[in-house]
PDB file of N, CA and C in Angstrom:
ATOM      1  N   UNK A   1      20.486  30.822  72.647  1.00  0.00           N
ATOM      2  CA  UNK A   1      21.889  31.208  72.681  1.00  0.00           C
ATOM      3  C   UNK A   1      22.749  30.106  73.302  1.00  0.00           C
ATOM      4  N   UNK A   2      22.134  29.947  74.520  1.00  0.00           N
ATOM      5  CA  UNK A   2      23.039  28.153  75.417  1.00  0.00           C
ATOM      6  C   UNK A   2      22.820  26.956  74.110  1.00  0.00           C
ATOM      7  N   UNK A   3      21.993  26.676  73.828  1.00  0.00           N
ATOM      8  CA  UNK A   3      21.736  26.047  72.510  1.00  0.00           C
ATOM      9  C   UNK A   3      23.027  26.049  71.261  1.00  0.00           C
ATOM     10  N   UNK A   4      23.229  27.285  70.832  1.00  0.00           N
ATOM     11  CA  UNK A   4      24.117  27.280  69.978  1.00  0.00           C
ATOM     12  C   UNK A   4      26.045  27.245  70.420  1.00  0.00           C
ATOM     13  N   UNK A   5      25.704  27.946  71.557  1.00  0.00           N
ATOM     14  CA  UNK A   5      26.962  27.715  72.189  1.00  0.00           C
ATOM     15  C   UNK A   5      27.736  26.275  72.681  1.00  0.00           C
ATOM     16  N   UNK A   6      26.529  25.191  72.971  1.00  0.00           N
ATOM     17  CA  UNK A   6      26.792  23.906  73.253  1.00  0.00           C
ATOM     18  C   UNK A   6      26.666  22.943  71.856  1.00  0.00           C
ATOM     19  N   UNK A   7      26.345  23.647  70.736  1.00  0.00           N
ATOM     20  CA  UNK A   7      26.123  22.807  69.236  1.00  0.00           C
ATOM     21  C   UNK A   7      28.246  23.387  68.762  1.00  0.00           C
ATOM     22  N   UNK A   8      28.642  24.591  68.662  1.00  0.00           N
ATOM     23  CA  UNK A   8      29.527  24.992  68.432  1.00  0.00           C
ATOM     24  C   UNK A   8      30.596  24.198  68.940  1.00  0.00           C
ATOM     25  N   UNK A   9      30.178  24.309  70.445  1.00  0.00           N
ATOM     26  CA  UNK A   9      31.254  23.762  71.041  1.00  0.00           C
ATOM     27  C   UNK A   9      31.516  21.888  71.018  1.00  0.00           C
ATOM     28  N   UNK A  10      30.634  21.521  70.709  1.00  0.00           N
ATOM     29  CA  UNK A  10      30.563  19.984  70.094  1.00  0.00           C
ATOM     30  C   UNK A  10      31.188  19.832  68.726  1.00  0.00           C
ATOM     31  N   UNK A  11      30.979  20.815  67.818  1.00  0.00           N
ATOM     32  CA  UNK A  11      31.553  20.454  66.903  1.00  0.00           C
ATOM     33  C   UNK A  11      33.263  21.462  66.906  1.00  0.00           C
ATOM     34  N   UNK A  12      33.459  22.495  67.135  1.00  0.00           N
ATOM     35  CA  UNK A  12      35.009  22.486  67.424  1.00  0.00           C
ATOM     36  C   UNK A  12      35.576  21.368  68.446  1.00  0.00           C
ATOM     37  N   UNK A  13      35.241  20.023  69.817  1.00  0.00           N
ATOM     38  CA  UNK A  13      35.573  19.493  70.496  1.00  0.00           C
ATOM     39  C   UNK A  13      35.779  18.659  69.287  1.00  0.00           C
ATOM     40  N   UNK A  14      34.368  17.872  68.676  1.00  0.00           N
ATOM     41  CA  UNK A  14      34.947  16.563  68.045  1.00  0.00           C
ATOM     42  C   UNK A  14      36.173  16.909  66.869  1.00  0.00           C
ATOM     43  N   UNK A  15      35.772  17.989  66.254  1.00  0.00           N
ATOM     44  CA  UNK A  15      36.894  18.391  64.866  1.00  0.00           C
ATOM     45  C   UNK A  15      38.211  17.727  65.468  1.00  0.00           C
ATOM     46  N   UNK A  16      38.743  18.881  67.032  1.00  0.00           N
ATOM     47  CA  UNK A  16      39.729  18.522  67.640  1.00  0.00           C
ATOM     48  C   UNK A  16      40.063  17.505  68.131  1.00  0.00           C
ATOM     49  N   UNK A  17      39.434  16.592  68.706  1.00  0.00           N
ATOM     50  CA  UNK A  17      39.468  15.362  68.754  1.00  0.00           C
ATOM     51  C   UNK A  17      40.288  14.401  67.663  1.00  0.00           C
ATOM     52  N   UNK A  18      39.477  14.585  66.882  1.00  0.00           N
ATOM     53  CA  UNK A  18      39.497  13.763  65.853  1.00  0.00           C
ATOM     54  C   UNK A  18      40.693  13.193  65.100  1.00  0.00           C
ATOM     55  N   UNK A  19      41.947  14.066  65.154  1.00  0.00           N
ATOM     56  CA  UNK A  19      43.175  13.808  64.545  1.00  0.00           C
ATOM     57  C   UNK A  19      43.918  13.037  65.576  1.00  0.00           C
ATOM     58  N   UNK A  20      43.926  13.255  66.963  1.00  0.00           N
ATOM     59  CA  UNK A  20      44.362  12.435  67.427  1.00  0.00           C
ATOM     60  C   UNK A  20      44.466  10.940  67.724  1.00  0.00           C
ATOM     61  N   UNK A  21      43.668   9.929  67.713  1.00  0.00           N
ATOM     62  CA  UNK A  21      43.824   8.647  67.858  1.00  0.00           C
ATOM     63  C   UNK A  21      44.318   8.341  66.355  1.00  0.00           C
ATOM     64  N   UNK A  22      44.137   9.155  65.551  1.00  0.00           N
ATOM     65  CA  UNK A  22      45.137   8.617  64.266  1.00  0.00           C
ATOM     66  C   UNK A  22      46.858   9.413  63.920  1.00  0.00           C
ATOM     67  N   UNK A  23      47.061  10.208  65.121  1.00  0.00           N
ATOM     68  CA  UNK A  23      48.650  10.885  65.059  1.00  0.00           C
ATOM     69  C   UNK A  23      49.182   9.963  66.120  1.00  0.00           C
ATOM     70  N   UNK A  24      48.271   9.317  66.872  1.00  0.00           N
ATOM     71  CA  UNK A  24      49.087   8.478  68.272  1.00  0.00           C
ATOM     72  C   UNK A  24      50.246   6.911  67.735  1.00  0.00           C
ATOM     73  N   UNK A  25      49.886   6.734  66.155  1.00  0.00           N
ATOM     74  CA  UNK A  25      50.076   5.034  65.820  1.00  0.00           C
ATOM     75  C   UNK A  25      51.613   5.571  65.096  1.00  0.00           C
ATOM     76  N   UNK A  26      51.357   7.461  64.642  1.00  0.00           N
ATOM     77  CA  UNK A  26      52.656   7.712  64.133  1.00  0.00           C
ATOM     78  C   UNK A  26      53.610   7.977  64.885  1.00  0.00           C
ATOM     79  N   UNK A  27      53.266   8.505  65.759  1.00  0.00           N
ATOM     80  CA  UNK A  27      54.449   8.282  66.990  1.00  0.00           C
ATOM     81  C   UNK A  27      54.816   7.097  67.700  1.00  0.00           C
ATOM     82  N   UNK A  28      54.415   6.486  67.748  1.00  0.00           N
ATOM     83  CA  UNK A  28      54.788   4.950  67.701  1.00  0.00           C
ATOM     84  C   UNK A  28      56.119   4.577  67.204  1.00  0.00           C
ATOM     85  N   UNK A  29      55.673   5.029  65.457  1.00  0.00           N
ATOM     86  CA  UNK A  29      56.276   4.385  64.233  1.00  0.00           C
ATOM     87  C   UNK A  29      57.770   5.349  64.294  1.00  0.00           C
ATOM     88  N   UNK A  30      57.482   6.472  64.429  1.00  0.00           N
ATOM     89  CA  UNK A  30      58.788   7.235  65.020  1.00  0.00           C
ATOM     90  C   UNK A  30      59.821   6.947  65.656  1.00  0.00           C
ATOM     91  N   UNK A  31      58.846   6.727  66.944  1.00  0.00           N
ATOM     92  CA  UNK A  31      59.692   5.848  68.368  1.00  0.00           C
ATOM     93  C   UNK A  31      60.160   4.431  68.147  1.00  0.00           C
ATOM     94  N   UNK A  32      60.042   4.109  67.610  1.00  0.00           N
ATOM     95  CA  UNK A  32      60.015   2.554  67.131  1.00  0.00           C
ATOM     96  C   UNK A  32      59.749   1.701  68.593  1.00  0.00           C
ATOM     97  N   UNK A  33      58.667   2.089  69.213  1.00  0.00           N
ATOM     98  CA  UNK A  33      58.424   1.415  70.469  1.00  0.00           C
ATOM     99  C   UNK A  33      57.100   1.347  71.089  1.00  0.00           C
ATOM    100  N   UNK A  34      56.256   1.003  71.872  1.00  0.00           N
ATOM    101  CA  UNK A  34      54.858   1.443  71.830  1.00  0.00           C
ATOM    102  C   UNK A  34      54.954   1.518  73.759  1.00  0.00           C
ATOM    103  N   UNK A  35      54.997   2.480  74.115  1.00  0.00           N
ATOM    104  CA  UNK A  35      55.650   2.856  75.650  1.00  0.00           C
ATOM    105  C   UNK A  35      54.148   2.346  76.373  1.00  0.00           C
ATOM    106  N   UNK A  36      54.550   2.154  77.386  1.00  0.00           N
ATOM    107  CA  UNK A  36      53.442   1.917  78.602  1.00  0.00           C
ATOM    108  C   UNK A  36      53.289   3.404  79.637  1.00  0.00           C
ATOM    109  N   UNK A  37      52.866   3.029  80.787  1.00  0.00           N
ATOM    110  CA  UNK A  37      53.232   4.404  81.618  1.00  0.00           C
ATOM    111  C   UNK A  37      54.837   4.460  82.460  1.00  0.00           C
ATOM    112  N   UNK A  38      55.509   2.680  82.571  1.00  0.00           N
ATOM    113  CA  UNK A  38      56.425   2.621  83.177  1.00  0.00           C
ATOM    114  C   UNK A  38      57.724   3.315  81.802  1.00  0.00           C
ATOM    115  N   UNK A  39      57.337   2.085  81.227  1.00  0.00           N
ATOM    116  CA  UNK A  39      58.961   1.849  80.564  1.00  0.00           C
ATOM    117  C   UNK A  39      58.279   1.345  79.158  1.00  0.00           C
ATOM    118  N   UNK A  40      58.461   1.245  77.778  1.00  0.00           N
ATOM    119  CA  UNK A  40      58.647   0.722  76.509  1.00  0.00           C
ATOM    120  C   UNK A  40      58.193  -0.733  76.871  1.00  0.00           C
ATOM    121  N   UNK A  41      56.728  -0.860  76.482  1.00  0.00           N
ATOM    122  CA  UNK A  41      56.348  -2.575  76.045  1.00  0.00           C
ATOM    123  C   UNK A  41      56.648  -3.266  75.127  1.00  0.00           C
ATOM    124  N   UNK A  42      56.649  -2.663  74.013  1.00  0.00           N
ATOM    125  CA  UNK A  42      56.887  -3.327  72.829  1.00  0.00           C
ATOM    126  C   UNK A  42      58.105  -2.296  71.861  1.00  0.00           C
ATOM    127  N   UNK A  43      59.070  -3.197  71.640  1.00  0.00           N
ATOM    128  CA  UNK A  43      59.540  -2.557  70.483  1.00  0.00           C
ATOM    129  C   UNK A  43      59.721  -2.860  68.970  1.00  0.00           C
ATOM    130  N   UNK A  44      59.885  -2.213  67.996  1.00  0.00           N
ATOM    131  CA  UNK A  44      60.139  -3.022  66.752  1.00  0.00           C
ATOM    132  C   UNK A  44      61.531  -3.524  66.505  1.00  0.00           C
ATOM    133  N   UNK A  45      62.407  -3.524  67.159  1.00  0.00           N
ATOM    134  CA  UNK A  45      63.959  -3.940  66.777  1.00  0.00           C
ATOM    135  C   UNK A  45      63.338  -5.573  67.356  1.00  0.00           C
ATOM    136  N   UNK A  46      63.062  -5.574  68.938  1.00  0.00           N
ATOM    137  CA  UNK A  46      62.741  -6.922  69.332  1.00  0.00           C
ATOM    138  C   UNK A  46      61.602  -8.144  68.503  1.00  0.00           C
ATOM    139  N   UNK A  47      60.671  -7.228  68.084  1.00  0.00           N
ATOM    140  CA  UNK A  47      59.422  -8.117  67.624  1.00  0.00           C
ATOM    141  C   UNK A  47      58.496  -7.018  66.834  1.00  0.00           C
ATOM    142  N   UNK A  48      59.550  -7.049  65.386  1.00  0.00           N
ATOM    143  CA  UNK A  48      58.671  -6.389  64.481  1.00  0.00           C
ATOM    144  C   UNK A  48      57.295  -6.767  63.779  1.00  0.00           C
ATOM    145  N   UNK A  49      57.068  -7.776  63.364  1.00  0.00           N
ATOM    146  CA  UNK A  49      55.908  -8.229  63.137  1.00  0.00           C
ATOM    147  C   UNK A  49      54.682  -8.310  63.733  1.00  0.00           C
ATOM    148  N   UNK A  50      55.019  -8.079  65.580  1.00  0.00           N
ATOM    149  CA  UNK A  50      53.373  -7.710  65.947  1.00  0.00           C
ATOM    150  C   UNK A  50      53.657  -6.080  66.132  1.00  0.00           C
ATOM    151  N   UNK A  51      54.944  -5.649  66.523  1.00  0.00           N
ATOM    152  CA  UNK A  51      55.049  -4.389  66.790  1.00  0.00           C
ATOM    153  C   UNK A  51      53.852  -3.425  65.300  1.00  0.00           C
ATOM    154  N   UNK A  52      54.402  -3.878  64.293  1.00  0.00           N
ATOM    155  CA  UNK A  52      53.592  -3.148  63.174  1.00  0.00           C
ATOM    156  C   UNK A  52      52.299  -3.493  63.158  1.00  0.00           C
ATOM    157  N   UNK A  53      51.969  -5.096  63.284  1.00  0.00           N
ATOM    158  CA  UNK A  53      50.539  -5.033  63.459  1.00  0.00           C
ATOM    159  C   UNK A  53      49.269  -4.498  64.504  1.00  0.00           C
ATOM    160  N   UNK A  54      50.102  -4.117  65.387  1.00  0.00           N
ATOM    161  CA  UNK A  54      49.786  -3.088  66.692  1.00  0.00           C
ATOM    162  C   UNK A  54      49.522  -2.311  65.878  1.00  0.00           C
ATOM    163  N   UNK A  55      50.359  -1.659  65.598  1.00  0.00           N
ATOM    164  CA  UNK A  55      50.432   0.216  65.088  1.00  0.00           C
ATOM    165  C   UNK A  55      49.037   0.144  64.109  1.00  0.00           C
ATOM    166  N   UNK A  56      48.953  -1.176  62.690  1.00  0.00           N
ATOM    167  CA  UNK A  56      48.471  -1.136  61.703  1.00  0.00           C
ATOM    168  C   UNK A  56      46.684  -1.175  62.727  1.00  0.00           C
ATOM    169  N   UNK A  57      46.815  -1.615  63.608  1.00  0.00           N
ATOM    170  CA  UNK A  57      45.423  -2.013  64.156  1.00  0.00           C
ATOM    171  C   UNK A  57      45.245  -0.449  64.923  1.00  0.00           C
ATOM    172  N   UNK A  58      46.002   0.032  65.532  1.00  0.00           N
ATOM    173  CA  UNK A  58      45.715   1.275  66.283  1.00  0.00           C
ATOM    174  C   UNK A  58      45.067   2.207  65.238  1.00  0.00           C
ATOM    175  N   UNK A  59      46.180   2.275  63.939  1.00  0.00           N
ATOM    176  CA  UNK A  59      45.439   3.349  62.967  1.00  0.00           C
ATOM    177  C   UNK A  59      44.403   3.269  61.895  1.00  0.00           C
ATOM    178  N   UNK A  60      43.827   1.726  62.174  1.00  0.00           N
ATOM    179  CA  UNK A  60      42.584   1.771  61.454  1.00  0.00           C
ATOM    180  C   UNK A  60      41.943   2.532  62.320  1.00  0.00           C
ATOM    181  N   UNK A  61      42.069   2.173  64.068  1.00  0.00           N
ATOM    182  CA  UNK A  61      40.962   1.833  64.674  1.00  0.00           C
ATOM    183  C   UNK A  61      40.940   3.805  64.881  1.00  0.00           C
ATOM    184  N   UNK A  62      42.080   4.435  65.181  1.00  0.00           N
ATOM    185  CA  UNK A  62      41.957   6.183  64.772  1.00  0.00           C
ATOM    186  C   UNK A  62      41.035   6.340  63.556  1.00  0.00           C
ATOM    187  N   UNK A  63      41.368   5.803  62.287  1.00  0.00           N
ATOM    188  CA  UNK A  63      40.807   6.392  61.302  1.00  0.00           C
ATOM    189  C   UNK A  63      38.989   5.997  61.625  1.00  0.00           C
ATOM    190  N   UNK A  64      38.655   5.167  62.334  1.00  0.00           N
ATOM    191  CA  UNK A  64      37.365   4.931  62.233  1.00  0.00           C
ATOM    192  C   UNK A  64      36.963   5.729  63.611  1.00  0.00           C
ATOM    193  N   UNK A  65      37.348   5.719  64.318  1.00  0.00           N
ATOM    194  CA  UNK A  65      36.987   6.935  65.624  1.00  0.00           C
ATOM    195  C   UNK A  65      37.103   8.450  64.792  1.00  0.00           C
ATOM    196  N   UNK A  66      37.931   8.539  64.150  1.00  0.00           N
ATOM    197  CA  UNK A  66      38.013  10.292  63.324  1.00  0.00           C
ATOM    198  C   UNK A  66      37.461  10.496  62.178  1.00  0.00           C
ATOM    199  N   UNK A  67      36.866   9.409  61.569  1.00  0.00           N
ATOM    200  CA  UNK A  67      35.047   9.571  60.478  1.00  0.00           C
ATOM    201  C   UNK A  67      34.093   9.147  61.363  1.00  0.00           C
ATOM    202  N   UNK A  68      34.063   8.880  63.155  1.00  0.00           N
ATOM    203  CA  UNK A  68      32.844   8.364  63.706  1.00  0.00           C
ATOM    204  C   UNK A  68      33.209  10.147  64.209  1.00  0.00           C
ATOM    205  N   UNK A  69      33.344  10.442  64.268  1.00  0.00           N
ATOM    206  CA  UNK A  69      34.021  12.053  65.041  1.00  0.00           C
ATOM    207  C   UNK A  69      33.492  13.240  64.441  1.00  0.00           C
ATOM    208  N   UNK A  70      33.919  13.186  63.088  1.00  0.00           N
ATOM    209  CA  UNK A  70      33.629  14.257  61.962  1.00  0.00           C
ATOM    210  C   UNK A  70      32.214  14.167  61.546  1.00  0.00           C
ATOM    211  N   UNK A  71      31.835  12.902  61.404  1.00  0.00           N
ATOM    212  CA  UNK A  71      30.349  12.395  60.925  1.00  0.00           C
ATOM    213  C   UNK A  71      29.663  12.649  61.957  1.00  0.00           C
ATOM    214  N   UNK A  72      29.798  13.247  63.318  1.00  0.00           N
ATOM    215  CA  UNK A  72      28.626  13.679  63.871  1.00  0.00           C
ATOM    216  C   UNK A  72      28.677  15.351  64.298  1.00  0.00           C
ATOM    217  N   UNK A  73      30.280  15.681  63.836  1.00  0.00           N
ATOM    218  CA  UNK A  73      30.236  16.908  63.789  1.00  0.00           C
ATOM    219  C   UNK A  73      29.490  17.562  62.904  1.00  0.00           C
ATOM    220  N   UNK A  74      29.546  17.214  61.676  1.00  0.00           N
ATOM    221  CA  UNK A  74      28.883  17.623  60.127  1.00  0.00           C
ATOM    222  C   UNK A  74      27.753  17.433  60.334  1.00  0.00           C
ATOM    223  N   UNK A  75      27.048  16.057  60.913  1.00  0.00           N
ATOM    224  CA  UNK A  75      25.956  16.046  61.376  1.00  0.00           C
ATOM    225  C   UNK A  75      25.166  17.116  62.377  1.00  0.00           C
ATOM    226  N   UNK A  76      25.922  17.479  63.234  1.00  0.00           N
ATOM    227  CA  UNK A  76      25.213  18.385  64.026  1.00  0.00           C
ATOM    228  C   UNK A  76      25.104  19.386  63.539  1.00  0.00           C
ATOM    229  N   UNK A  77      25.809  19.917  63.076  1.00  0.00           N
ATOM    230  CA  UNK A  77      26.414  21.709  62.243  1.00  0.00           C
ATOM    231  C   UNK A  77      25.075  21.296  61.239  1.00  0.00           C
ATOM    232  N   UNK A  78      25.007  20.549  60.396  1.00  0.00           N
ATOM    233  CA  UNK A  78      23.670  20.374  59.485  1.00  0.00           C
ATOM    234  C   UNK A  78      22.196  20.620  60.252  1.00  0.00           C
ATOM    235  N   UNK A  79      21.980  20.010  61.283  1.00  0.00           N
ATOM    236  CA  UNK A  79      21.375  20.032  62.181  1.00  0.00           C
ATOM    237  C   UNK A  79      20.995  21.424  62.417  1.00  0.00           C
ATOM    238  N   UNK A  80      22.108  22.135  62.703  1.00  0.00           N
ATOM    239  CA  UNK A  80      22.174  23.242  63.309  1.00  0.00           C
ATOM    240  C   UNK A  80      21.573  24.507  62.150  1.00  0.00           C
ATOM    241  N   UNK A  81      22.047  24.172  61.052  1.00  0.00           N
ATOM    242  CA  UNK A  81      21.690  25.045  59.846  1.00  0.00           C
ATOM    243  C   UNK A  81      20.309  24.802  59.430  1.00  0.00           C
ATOM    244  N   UNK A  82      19.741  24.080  59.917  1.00  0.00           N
ATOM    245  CA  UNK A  82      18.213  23.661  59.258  1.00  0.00           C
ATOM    246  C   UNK A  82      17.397  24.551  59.812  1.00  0.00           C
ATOM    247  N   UNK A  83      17.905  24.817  61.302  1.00  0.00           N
ATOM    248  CA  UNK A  83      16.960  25.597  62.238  1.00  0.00           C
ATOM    249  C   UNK A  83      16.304  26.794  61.861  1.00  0.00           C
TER     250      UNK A  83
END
């Protein structure tokens, strides 16, 4: 029963997980700014060309954390169904 409760809960954590490091590059693109904890580091009015290549690098690097995410959720849940 602890068994299935800690397989469940791994795969609803990563599911949830998972959209986020790739919704973080659109708020960015929104803000047109990429904030620190003080104040706005980068903006795109000042320095669009790395400003976007930031963003473009953040949301590969989401999309490959949220198929490294899902791919071990599916994995486990498979896992889990074999039993």
């Amino acid at each position: 029963m602890i068994e299935k409760f800690r397989t469940w809960s791994v795969i609803i954590g990563l599911t949830l997980f998972s959209p986020l490091p790739v919704s973080l590059p659109f708020v960015w693109l929104a803000q047109g700014e990429v904030h620190d904890k003080q104040s706005a580091v980068l903006k795109a009015a000042e320095q669009p060309a790395l400003f976007y290549l930031i963003v473009l690098f953040f949301y590969c690097d989401g999309l490959i954390w949220a198929h490294l995410c899902l791919t071990a959720a599916f994995r486990r849940f498979r896992l889990m169904s074999r039993r």
